[in-house]
C-alpha atoms as a PDB file:
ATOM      1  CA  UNK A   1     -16.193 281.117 111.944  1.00  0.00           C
ATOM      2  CA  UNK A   2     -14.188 278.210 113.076  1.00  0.00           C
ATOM      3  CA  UNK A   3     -10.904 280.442 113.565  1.00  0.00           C
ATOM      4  CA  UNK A   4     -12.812 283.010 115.299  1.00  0.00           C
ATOM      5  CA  UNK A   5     -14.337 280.315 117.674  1.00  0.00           C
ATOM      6  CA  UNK A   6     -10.748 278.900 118.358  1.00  0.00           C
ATOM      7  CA  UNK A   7      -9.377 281.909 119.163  1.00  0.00           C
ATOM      8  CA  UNK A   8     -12.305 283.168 121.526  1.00  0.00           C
ATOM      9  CA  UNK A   9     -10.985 282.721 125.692  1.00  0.00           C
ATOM     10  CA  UNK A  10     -14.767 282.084 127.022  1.00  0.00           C
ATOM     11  CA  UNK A  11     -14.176 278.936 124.423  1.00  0.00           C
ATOM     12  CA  UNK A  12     -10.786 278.224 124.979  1.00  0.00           C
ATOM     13  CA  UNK A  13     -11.453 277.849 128.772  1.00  0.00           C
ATOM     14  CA  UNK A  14     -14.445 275.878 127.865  1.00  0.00           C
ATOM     15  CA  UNK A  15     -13.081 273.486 126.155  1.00  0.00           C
ATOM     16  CA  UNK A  16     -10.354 273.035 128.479  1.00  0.00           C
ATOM     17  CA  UNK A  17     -12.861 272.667 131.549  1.00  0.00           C
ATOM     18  CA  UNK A  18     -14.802 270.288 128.966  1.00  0.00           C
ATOM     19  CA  UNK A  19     -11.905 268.161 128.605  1.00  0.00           C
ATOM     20  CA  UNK A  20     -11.757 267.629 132.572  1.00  0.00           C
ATOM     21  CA  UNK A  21     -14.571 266.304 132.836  1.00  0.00           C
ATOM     22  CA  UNK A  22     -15.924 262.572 133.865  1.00  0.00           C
ATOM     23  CA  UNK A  23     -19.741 264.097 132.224  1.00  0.00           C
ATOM     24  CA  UNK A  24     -19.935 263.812 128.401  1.00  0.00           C
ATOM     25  CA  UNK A  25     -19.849 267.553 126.498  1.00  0.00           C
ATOM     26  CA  UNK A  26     -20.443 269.077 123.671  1.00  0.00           C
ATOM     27  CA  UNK A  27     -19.381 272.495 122.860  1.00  0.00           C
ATOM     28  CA  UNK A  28     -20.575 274.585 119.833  1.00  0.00           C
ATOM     29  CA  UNK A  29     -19.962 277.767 118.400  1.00  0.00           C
ATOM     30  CA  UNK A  30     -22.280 280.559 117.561  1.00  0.00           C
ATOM     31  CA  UNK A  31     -23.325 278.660 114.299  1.00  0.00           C
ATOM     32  CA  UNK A  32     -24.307 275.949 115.991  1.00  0.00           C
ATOM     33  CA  UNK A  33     -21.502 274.008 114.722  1.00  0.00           C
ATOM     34  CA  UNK A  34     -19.873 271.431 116.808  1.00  0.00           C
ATOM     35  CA  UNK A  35     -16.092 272.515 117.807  1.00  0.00           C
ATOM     36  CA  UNK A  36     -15.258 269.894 120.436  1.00  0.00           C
ATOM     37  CA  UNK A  37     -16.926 267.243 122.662  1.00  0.00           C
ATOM     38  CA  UNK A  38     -14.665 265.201 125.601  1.00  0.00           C
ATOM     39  CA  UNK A  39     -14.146 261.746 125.925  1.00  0.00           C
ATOM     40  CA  UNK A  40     -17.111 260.811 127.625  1.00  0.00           C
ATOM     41  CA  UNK A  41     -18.851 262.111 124.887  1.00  0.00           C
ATOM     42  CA  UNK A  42     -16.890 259.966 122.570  1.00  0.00           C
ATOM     43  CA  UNK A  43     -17.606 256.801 125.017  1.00  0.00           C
ATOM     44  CA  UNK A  44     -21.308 257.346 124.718  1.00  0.00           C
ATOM     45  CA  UNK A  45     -21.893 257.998 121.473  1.00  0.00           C
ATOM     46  CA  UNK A  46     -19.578 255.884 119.817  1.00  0.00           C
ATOM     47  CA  UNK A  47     -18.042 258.628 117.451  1.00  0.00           C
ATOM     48  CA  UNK A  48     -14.207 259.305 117.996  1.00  0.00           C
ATOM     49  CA  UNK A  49     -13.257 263.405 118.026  1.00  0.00           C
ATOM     50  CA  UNK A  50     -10.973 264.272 115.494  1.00  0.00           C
ATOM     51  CA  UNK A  51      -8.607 267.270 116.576  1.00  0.00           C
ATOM     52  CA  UNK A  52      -9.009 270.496 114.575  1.00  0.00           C
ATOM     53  CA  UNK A  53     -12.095 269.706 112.515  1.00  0.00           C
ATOM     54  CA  UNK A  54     -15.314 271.334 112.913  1.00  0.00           C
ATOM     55  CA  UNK A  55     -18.620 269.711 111.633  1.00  0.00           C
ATOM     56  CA  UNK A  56     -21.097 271.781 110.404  1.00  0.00           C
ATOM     57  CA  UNK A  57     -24.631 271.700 112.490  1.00  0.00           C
ATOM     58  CA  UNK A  58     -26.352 269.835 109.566  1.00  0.00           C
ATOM     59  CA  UNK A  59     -23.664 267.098 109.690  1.00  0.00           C
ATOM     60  CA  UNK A  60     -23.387 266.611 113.123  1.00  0.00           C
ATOM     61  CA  UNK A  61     -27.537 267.209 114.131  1.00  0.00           C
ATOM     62  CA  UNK A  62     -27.488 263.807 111.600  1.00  0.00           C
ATOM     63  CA  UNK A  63     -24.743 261.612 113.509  1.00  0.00           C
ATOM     64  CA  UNK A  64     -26.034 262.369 116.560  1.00  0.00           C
ATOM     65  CA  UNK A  65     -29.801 262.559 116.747  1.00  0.00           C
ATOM     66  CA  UNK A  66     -31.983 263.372 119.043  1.00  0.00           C
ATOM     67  CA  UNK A  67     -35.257 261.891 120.177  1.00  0.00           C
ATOM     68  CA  UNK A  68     -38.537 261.614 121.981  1.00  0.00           C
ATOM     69  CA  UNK A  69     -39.204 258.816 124.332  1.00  0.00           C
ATOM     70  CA  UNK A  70     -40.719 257.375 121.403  1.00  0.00           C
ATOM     71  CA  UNK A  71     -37.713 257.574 119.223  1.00  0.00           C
ATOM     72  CA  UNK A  72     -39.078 260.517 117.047  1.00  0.00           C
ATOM     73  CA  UNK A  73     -36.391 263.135 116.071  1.00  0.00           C
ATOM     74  CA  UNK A  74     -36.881 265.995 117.995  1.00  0.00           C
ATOM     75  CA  UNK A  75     -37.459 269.080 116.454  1.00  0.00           C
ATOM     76  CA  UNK A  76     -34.399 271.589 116.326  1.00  0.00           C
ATOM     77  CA  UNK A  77     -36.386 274.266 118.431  1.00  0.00           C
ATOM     78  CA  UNK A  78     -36.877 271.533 121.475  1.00  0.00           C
ATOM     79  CA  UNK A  79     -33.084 270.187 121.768  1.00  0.00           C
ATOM     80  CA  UNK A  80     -31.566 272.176 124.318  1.00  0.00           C
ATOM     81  CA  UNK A  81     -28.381 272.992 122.778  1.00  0.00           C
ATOM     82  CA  UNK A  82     -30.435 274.715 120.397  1.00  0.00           C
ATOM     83  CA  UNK A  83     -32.403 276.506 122.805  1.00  0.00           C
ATOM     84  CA  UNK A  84     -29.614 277.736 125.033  1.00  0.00           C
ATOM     85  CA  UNK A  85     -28.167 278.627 121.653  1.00  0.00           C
ATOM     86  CA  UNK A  86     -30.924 280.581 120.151  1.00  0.00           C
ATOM     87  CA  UNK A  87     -32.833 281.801 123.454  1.00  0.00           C
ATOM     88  CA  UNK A  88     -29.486 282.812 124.782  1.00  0.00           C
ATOM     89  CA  UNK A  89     -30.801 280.754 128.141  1.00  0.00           C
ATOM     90  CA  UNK A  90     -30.222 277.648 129.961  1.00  0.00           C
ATOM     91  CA  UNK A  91     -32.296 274.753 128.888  1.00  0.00           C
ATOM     92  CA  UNK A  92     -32.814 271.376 130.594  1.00  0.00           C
ATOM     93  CA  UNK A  93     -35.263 268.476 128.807  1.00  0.00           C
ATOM     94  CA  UNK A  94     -34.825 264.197 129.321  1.00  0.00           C
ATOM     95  CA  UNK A  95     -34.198 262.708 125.916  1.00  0.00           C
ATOM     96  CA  UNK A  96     -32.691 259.451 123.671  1.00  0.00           C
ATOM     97  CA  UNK A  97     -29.741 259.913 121.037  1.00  0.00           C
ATOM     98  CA  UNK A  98     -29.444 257.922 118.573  1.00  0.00           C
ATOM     99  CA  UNK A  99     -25.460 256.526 118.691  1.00  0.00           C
ATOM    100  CA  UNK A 100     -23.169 255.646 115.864  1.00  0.00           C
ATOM    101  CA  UNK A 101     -24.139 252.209 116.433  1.00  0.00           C
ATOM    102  CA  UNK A 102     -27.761 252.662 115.629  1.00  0.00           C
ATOM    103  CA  UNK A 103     -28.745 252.425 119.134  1.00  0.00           C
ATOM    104  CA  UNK A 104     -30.922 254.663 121.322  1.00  0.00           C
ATOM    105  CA  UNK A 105     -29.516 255.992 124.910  1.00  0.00           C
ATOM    106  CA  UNK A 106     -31.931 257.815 127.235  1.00  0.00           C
ATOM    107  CA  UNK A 107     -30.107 260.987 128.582  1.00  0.00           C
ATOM    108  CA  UNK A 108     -30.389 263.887 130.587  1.00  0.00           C
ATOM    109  CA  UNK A 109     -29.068 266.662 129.076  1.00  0.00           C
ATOM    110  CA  UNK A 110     -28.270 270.416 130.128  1.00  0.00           C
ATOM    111  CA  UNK A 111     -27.513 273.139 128.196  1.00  0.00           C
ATOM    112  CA  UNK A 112     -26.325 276.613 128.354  1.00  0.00           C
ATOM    113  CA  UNK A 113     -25.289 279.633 126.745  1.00  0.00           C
ATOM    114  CA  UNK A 114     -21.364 280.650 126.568  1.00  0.00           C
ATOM    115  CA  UNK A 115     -21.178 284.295 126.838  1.00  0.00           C
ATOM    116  CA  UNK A 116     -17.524 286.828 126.488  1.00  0.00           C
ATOM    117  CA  UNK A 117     -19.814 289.858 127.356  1.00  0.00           C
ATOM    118  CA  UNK A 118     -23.245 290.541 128.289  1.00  0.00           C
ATOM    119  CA  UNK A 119     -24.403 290.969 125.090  1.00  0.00           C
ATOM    120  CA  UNK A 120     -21.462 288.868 123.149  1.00  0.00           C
ATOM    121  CA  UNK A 121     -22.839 285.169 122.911  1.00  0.00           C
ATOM    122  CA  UNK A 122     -19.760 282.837 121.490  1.00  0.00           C
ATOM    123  CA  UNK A 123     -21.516 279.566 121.357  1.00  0.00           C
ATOM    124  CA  UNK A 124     -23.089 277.127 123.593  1.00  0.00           C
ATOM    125  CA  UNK A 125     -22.586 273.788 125.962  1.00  0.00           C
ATOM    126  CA  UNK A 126     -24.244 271.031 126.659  1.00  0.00           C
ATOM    127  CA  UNK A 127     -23.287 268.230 129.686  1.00  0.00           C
ATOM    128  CA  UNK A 128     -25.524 264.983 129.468  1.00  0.00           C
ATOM    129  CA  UNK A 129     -25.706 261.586 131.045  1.00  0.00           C
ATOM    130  CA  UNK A 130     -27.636 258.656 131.131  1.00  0.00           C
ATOM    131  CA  UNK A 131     -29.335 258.754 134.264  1.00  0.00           C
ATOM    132  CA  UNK A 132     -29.061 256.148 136.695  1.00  0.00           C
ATOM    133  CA  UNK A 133     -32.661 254.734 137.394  1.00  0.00           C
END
């Protein structure tokens, strides 16, 4: 899937507006797999991107976990990369990530569905930041 996902436009020009961008990003593919995340991704998270490589949704859902206020892993079905994967629909939700480092971060984080045709969903993206309260 990984070729196929490089080679898609709607994810090419994602990833290229991604990379723009001051807000940390993920972007996956239709697997759930993560293709690419910026450098205010990397910043936050404490996890450098390494060009051409994509990790697997079980790998990366375990570097990079997300949490409750109370520091529980969410469940996949409430992370809303996940949603706005599988629901084909924007989702929105306040959470903590658990960095490289061990530490938690509370975040906002939005995320929504990438779409090459109406009915064609190539993968998904997610902006977050830590919120400034």
């Amino acid at each position: 899937m990984a070729d196929i996902a490089q080679r898609n436009l709607v994810l090419i020009l994602a990833r290229d507006f991604a990379s723009r961008l001051a807000s940390a990003v993920f972007l996956v593919d239709p697997d759930d797999n993560l293709i690419y995340y910026n450098e205010a991704a990397e910043r936050m998270l404490g996890i450098p991107f390494v060009e051409g490589r994509v990790v697997e949704a079980a790998r990366w859902s375990q570097q990079v976990v997300p949490a409750d206020e109370d520091e529980r892993p969410l469940p996949s079905d409430e992370r809303p990369l996940r949603i706005a994967l599988e629901r084909r629909t924007p989702s929105h939700r306040s959470l903590k990530i658990r960095t490289a480092g061990g530490t938690y971060r509370r975040i906002e984080v939005t995320a929504f569905p990438l779409f090459a045709h109406a009915d064609e969903c190539v993968g998904a993206m997610s902006i977050f930041w830590e919120p400034s309260d």
